[in-house]
N, C-alpha and C. Protein backbone atom coordinates (compact mmCIF):
# COMPACT_ATOMS: atom_id res chain seq x y z
N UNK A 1 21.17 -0.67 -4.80
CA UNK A 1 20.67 -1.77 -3.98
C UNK A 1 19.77 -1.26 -2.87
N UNK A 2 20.17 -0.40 -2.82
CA UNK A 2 19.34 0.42 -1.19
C UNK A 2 17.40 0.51 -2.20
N UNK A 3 17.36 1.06 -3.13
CA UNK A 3 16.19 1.09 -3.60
C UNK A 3 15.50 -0.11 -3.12
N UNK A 4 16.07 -1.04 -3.69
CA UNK A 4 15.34 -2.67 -3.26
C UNK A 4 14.67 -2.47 -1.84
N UNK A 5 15.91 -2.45 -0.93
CA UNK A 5 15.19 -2.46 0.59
C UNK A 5 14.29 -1.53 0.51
N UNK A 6 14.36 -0.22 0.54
CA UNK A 6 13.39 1.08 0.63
C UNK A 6 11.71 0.26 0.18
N UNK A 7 11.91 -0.20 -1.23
CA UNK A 7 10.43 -0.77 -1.65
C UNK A 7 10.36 -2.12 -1.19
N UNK A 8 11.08 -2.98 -0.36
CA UNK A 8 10.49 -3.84 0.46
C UNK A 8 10.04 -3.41 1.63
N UNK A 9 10.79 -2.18 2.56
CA UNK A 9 10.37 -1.75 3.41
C UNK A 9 8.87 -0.95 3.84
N UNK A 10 8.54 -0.53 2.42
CA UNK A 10 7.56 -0.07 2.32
C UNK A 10 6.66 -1.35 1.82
N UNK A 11 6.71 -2.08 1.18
CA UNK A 11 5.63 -3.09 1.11
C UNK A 11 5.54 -3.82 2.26
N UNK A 12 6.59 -4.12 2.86
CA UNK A 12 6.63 -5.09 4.33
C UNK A 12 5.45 -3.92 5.20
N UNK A 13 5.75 -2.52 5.29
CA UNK A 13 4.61 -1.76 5.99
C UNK A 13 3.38 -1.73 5.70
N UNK A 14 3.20 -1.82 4.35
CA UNK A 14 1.32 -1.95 3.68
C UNK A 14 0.95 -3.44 4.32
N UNK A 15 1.62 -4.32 4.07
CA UNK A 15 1.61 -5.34 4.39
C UNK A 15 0.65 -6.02 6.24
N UNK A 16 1.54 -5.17 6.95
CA UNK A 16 1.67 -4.95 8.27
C UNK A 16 0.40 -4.28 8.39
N UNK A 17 -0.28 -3.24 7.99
CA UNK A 17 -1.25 -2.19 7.93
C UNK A 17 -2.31 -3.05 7.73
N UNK A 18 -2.59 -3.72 6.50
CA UNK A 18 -3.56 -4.23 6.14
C UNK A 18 -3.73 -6.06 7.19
N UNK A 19 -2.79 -6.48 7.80
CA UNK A 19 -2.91 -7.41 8.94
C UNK A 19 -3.60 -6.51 10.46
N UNK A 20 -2.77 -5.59 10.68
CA UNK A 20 -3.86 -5.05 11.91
C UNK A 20 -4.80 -4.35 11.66
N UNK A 21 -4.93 -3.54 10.88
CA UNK A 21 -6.10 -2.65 10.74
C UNK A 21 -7.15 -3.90 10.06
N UNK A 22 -7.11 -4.23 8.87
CA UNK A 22 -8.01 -5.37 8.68
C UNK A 22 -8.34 -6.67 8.65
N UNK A 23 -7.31 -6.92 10.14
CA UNK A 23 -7.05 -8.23 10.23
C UNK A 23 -7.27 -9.28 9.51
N UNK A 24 -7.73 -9.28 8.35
CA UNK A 24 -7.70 -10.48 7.13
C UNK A 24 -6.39 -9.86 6.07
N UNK A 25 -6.17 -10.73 5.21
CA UNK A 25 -5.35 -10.32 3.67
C UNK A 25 -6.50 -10.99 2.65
N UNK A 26 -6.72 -9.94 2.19
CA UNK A 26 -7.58 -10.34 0.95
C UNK A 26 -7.26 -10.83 -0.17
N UNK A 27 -7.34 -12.30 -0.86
CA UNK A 27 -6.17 -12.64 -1.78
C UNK A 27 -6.67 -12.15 -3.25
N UNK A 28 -5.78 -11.76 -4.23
CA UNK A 28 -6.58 -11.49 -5.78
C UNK A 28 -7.68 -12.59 -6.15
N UNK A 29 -8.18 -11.97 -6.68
CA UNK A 29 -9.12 -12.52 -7.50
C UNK A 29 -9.63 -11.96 -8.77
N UNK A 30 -10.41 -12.70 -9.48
CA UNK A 30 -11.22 -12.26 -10.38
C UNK A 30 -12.61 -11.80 -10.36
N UNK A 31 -13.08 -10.46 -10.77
CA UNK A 31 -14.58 -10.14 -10.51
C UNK A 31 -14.86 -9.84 -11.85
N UNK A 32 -15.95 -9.96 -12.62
CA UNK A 32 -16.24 -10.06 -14.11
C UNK A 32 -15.42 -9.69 -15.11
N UNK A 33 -14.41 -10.81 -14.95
CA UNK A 33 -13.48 -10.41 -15.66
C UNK A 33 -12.44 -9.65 -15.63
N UNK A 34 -12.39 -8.65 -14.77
CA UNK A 34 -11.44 -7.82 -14.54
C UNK A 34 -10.83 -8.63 -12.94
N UNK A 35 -8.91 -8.30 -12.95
CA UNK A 35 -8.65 -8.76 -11.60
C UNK A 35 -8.61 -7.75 -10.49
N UNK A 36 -9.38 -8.45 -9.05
CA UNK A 36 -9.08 -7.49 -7.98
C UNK A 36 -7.28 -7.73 -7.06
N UNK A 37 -6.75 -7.12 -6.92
CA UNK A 37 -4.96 -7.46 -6.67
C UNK A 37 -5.39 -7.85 -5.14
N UNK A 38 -6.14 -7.14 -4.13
CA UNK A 38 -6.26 -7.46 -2.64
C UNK A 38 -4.86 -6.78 -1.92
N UNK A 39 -4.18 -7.65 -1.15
CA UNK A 39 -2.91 -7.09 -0.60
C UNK A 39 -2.23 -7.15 -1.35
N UNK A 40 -1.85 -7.65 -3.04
CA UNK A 40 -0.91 -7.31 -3.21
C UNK A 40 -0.83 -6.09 -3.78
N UNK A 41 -2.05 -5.12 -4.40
CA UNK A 41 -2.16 -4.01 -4.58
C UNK A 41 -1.55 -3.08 -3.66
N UNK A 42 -1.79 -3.19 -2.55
CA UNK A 42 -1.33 -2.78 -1.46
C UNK A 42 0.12 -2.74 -0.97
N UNK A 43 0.38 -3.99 -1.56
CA UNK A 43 1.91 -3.83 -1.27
C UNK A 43 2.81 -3.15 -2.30
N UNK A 44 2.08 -3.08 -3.77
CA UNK A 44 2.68 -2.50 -4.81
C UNK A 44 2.63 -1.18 -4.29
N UNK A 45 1.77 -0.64 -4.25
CA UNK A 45 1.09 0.97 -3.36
C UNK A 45 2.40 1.05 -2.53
N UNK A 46 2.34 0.42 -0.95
CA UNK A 46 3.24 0.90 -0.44
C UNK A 46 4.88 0.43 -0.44
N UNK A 47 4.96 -0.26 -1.31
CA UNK A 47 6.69 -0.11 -1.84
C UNK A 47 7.07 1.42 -2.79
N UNK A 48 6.03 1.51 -3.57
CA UNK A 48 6.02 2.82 -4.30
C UNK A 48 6.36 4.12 -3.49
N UNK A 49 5.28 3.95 -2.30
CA UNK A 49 5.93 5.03 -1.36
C UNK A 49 7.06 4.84 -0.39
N UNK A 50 7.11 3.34 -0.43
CA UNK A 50 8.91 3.52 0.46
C UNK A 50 9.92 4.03 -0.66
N UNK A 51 9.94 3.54 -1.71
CA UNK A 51 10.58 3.96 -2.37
C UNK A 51 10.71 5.55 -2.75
N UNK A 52 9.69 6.39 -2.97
CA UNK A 52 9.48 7.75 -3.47
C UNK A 52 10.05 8.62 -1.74
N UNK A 53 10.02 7.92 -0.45
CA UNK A 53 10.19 8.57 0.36
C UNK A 53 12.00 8.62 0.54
N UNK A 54 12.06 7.41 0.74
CA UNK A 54 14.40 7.30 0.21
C UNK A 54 14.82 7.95 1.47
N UNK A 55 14.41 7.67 2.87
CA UNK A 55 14.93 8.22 4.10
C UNK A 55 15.74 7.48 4.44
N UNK A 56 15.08 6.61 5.02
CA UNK A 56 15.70 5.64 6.14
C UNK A 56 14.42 4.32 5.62
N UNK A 57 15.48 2.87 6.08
CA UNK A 57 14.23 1.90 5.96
C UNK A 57 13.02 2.15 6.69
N UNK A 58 13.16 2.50 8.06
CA UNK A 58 12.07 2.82 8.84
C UNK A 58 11.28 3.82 8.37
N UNK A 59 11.58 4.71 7.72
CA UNK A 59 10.55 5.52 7.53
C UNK A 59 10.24 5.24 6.01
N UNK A 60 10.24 4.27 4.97
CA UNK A 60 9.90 3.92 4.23
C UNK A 60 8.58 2.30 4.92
N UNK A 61 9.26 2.25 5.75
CA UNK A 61 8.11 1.48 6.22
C UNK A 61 6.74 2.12 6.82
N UNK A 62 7.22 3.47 7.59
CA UNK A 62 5.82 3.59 7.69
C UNK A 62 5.31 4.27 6.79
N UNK A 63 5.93 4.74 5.62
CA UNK A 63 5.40 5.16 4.44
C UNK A 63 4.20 4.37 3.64
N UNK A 64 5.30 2.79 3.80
CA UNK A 64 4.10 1.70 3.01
C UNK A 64 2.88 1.76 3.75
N UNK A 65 3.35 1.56 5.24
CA UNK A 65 2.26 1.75 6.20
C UNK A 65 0.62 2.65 6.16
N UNK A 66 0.94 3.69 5.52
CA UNK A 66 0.20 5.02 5.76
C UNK A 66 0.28 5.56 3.92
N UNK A 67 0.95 4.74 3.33
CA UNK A 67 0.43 4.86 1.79
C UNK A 67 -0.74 4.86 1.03
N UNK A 68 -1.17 3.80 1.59
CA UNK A 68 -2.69 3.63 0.92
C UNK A 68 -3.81 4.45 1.56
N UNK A 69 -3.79 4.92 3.11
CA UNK A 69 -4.47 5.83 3.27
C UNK A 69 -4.41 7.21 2.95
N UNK A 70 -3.52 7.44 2.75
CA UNK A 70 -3.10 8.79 1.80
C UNK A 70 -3.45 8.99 0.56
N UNK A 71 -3.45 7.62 0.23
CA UNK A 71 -4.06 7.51 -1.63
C UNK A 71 -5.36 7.61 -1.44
N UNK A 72 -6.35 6.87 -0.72
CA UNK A 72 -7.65 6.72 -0.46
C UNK A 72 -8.32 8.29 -0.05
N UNK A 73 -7.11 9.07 0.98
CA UNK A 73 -8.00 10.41 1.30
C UNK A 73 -7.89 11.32 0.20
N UNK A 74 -7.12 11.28 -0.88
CA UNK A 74 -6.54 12.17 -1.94
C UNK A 74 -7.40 12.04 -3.23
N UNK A 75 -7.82 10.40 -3.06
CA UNK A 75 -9.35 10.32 -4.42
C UNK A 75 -10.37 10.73 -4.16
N UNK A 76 -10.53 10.66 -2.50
CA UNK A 76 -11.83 10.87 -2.04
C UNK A 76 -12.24 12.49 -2.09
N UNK A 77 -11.08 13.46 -2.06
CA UNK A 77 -10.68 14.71 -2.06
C UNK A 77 -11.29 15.23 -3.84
N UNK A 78 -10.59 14.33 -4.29
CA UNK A 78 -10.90 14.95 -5.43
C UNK A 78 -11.76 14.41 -6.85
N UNK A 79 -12.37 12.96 -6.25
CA UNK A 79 -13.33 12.70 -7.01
C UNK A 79 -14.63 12.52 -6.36
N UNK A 80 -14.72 12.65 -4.83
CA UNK A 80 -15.97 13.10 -4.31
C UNK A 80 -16.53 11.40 -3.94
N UNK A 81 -15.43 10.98 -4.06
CA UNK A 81 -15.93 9.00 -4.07
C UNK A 81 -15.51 8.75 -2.43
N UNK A 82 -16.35 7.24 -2.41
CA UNK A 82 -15.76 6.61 -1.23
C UNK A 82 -15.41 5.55 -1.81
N UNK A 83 -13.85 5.58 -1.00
CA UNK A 83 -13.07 4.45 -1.52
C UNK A 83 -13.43 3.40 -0.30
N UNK A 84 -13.22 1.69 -0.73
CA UNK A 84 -13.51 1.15 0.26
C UNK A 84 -12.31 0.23 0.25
């Protein structure tokens, strides 16, 4: 049961991240055909890392928190891209 919280805790943090840092939530959509997820990508992202972190809720939250920028500096590292 603790898993559950851990990956809400961490999506409740992506969540949180993507309200102050980009003060909008971007909702899914569709772009030619293919879907864009918006925050909920984000929240999948950082439940993944509350979950993979298994501390404490709090620190699965700021996991979700600081998930997606970790993912973003780690592609950018190694496929030479800018993620946006």
């Amino acid at each position: 049961m603790e898993i559950i919280y851990f990956f809400l805790a961490g999506a409740v943090g992506s969540l949180v991240k993507d309200i102050l840092v980009d003060n909008t939530l971007e909702l899914p959509k569709r772009i030619n055909g293919k879907i864009a997820l918006g925050f909920v990508g984000g929240m999948l992202v950082g439940g993944f890392t509350g979950w993979a972190v298994d501390q404490s809720i709090l620190m699965a939250a700021l996991a979700g928190f600081s998930g997606t920028a970790v993912l973003e500096n780690l592609l950018n590292k190694r496929f030479q891209l800018k993620v946006e």
